[in-house]
C-alpha atoms as a PDB file:
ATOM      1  CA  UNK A   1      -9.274  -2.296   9.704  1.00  0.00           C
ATOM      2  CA  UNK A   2     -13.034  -1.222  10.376  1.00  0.00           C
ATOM      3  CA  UNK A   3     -12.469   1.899  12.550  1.00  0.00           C
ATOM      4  CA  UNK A   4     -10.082   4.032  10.878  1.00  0.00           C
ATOM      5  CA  UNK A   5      -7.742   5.721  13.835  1.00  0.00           C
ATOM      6  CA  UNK A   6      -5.141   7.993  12.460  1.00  0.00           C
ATOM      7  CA  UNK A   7      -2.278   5.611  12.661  1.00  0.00           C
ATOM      8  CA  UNK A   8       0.404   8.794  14.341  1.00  0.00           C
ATOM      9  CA  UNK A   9      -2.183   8.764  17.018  1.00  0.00           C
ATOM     10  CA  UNK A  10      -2.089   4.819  17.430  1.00  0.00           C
ATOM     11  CA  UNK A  11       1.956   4.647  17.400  1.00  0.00           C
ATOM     12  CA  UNK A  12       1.795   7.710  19.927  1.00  0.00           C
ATOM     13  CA  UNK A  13       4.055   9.899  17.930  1.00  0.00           C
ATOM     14  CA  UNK A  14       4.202  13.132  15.863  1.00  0.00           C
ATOM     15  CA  UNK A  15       3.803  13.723  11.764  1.00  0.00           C
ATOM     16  CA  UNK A  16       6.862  14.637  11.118  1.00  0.00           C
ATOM     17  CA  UNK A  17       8.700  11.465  13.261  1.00  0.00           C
ATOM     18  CA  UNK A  18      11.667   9.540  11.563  1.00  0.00           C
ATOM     19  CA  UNK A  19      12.307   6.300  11.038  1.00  0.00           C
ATOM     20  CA  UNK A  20      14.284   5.550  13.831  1.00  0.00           C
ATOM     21  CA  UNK A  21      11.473   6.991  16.327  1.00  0.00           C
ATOM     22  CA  UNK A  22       8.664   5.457  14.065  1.00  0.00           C
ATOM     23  CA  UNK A  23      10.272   1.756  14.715  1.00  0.00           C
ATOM     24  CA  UNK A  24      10.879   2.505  18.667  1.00  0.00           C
ATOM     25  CA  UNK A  25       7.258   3.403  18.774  1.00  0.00           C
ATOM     26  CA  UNK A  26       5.799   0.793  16.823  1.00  0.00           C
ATOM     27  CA  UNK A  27       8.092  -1.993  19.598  1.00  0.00           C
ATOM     28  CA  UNK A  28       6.906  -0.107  22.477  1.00  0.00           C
ATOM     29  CA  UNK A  29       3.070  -0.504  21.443  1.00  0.00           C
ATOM     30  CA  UNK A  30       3.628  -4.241  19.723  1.00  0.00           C
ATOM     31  CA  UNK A  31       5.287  -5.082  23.475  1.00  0.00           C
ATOM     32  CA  UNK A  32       2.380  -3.586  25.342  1.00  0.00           C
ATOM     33  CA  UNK A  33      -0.148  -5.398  23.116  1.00  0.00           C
ATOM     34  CA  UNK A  34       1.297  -8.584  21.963  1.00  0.00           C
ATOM     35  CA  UNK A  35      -1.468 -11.331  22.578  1.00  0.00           C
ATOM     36  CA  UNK A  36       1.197 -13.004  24.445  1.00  0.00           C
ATOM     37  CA  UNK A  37       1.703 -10.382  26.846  1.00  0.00           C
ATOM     38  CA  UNK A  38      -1.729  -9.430  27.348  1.00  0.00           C
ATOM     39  CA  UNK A  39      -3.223 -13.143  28.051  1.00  0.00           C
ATOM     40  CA  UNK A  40      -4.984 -13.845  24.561  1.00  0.00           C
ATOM     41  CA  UNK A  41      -7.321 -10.574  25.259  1.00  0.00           C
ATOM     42  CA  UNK A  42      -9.233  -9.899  21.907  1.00  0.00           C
ATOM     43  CA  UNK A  43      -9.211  -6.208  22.423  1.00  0.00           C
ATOM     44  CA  UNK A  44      -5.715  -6.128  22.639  1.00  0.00           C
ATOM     45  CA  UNK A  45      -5.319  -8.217  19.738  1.00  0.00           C
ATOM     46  CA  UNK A  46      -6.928  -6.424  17.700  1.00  0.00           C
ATOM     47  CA  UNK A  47      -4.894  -2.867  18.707  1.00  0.00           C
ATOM     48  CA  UNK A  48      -1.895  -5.115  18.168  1.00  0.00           C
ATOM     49  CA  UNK A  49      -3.010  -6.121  14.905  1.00  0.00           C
ATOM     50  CA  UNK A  50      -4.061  -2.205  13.823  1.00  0.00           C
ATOM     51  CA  UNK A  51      -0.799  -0.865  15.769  1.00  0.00           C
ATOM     52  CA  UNK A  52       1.059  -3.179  12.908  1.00  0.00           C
ATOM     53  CA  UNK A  53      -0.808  -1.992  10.141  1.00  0.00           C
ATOM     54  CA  UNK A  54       0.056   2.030  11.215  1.00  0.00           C
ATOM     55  CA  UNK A  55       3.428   1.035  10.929  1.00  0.00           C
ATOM     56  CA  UNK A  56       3.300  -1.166   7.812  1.00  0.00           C
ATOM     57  CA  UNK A  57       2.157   2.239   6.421  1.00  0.00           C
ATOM     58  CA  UNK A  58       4.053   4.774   7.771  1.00  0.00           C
ATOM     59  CA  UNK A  59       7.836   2.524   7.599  1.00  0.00           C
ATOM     60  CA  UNK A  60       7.288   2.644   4.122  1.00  0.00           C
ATOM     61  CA  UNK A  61       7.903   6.290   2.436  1.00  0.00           C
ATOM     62  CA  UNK A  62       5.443   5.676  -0.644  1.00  0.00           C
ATOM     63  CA  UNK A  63       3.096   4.431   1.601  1.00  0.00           C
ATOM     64  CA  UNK A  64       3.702   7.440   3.940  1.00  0.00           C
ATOM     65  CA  UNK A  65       2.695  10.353   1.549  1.00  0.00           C
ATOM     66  CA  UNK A  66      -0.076   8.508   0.232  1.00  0.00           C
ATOM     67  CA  UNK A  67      -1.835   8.314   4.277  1.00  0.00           C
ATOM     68  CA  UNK A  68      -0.234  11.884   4.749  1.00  0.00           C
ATOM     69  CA  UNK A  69      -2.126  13.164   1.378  1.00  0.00           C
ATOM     70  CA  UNK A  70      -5.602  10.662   1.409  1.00  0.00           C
ATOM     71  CA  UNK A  71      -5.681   9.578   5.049  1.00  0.00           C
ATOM     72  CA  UNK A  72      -7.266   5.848   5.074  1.00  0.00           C
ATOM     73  CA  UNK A  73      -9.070   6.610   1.570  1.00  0.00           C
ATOM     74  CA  UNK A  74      -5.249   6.156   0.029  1.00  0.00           C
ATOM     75  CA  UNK A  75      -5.904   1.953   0.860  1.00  0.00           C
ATOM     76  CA  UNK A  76      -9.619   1.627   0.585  1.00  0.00           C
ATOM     77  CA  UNK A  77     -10.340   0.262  -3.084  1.00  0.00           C
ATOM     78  CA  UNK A  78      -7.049  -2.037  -2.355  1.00  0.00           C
ATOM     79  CA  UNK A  79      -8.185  -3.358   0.013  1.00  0.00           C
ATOM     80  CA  UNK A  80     -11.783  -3.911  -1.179  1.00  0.00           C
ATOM     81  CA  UNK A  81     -10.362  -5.952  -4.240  1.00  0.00           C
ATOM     82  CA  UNK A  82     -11.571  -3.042  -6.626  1.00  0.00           C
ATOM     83  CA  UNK A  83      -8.773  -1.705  -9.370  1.00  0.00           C
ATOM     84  CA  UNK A  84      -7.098   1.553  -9.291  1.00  0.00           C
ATOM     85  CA  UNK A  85      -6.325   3.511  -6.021  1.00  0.00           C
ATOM     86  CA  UNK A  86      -2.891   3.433  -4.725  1.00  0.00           C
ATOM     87  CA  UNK A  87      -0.654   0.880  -5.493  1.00  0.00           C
ATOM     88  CA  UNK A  88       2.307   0.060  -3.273  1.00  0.00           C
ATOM     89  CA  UNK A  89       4.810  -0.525  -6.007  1.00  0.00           C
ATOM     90  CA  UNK A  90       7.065   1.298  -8.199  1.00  0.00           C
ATOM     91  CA  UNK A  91       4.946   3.284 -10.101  1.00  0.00           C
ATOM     92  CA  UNK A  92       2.084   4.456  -7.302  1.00  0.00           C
ATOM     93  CA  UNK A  93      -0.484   6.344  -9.424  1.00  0.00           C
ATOM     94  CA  UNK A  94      -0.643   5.179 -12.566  1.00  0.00           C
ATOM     95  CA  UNK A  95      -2.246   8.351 -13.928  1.00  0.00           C
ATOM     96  CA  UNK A  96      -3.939  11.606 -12.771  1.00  0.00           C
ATOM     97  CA  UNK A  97      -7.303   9.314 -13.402  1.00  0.00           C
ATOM     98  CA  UNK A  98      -6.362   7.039 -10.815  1.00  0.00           C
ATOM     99  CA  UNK A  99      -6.057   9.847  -8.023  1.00  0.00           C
ATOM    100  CA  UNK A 100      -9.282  11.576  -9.666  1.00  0.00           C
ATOM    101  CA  UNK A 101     -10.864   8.203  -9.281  1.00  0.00           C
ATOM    102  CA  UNK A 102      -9.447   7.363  -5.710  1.00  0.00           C
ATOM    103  CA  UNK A 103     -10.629  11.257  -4.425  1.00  0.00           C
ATOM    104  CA  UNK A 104     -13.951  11.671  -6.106  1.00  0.00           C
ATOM    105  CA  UNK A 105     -14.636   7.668  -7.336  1.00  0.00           C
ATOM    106  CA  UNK A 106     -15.449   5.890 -10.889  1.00  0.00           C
ATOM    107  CA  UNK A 107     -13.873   8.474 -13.392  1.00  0.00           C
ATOM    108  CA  UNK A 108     -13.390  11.436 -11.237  1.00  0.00           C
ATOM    109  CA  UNK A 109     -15.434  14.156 -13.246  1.00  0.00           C
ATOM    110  CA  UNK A 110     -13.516  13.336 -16.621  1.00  0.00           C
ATOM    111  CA  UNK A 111     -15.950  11.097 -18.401  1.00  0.00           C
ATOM    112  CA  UNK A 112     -15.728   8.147 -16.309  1.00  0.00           C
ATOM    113  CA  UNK A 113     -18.059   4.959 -16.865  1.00  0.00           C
ATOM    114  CA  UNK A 114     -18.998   2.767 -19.658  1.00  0.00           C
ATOM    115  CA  UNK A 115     -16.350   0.234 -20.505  1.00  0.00           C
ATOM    116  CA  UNK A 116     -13.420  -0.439 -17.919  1.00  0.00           C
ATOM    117  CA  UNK A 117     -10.225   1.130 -19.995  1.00  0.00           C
ATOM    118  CA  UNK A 118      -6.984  -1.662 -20.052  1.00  0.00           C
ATOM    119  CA  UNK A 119      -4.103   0.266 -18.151  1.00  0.00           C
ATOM    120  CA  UNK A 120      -1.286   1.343 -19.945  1.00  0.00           C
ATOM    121  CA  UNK A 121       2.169   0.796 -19.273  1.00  0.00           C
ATOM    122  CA  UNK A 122       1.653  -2.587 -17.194  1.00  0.00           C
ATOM    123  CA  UNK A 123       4.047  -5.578 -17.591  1.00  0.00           C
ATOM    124  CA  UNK A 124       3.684  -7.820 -20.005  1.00  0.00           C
ATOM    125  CA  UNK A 125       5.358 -11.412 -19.287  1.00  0.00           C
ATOM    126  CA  UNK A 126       6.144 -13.528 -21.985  1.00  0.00           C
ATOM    127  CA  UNK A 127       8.425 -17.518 -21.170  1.00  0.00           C
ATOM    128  CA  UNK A 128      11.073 -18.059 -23.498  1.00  0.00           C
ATOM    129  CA  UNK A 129      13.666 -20.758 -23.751  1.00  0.00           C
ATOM    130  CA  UNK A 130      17.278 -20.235 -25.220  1.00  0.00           C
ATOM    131  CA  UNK A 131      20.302 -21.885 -24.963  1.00  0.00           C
ATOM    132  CA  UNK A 132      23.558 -20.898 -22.214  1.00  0.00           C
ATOM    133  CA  UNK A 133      25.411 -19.942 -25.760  1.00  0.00           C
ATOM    134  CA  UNK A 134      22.122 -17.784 -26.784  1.00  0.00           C
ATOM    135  CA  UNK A 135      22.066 -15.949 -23.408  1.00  0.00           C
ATOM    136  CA  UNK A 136      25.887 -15.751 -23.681  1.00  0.00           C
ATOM    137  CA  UNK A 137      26.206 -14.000 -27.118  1.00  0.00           C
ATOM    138  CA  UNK A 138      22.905 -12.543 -27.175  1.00  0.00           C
ATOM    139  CA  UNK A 139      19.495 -13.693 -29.578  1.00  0.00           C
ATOM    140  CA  UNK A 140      16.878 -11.385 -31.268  1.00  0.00           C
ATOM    141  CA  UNK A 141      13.341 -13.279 -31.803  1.00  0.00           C
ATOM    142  CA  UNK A 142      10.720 -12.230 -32.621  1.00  0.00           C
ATOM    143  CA  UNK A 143       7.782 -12.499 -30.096  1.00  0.00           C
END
């Protein structure tokens, strides 16, 4: 989204709304604006299409404290394709350098720059093939 409207403000309700009242408010909106309601108009496409993002954000709890703490920032470098910044997953942050970077940009103050760093900690994915009596019993290999 190009304009960045504070996505409580777009779903019409307060900060410190629930679930429940988050999902009423997101219908009532995605009613009023729904290009088939509205005739195909492009403006109210495009509020449907932001009122859908504010609650794609807010629905979701990790999601949630992110906007709460970084506003739009929070979804910035993800969207832009860069690394780093928040990630929606289990692990959010993978380290104080990726909030550093995400608040003050590339390397936040600690000695940033020069050669991109491999993340720690990601998954590593590896194909192997055993047998129904291997996975039964159990196999140690080496990999």
């Amino acid at each position: 989204m190009t304009t960045e409207i504070d996505y409580y403000e777009l779903l019409e309700v307060e900060r410190t709304a629930d679930a429940s009242v988050l999902k009423s408010a997101y219908r009532k909106m995605a009613m009023k604006y729904h290009p088939d309601k509205t005739g195909g108009c492009t403006d109210s496409e495009a509020k449907f299409k932001a009122v859908s993002e504010a609650y794609e954000v807010l629905k979701d709890p990790q999601k949630r404290a992110a906007y709460d703490r970084f506003g739009h920032a929070a979804f910035k470098q993800q969207q832009q394709g860069g690394g780093g910044g928040f990630h929606a997953g289990a692990g959010g942050f993978s380290d104080l350098g990726d909030i550093f970077e995400t608040i003050f940009g590339q390397g936040g103050g600690f000695g940033g720059g020069g050669r991109q760093q491999q993340r720690r900690g990601a998954d590593l994915r590896y194909d192997l093939e055993i047998t129904l009596d291997e996975a039964y019993h159990g196999k140690q290999t080496e990999i």
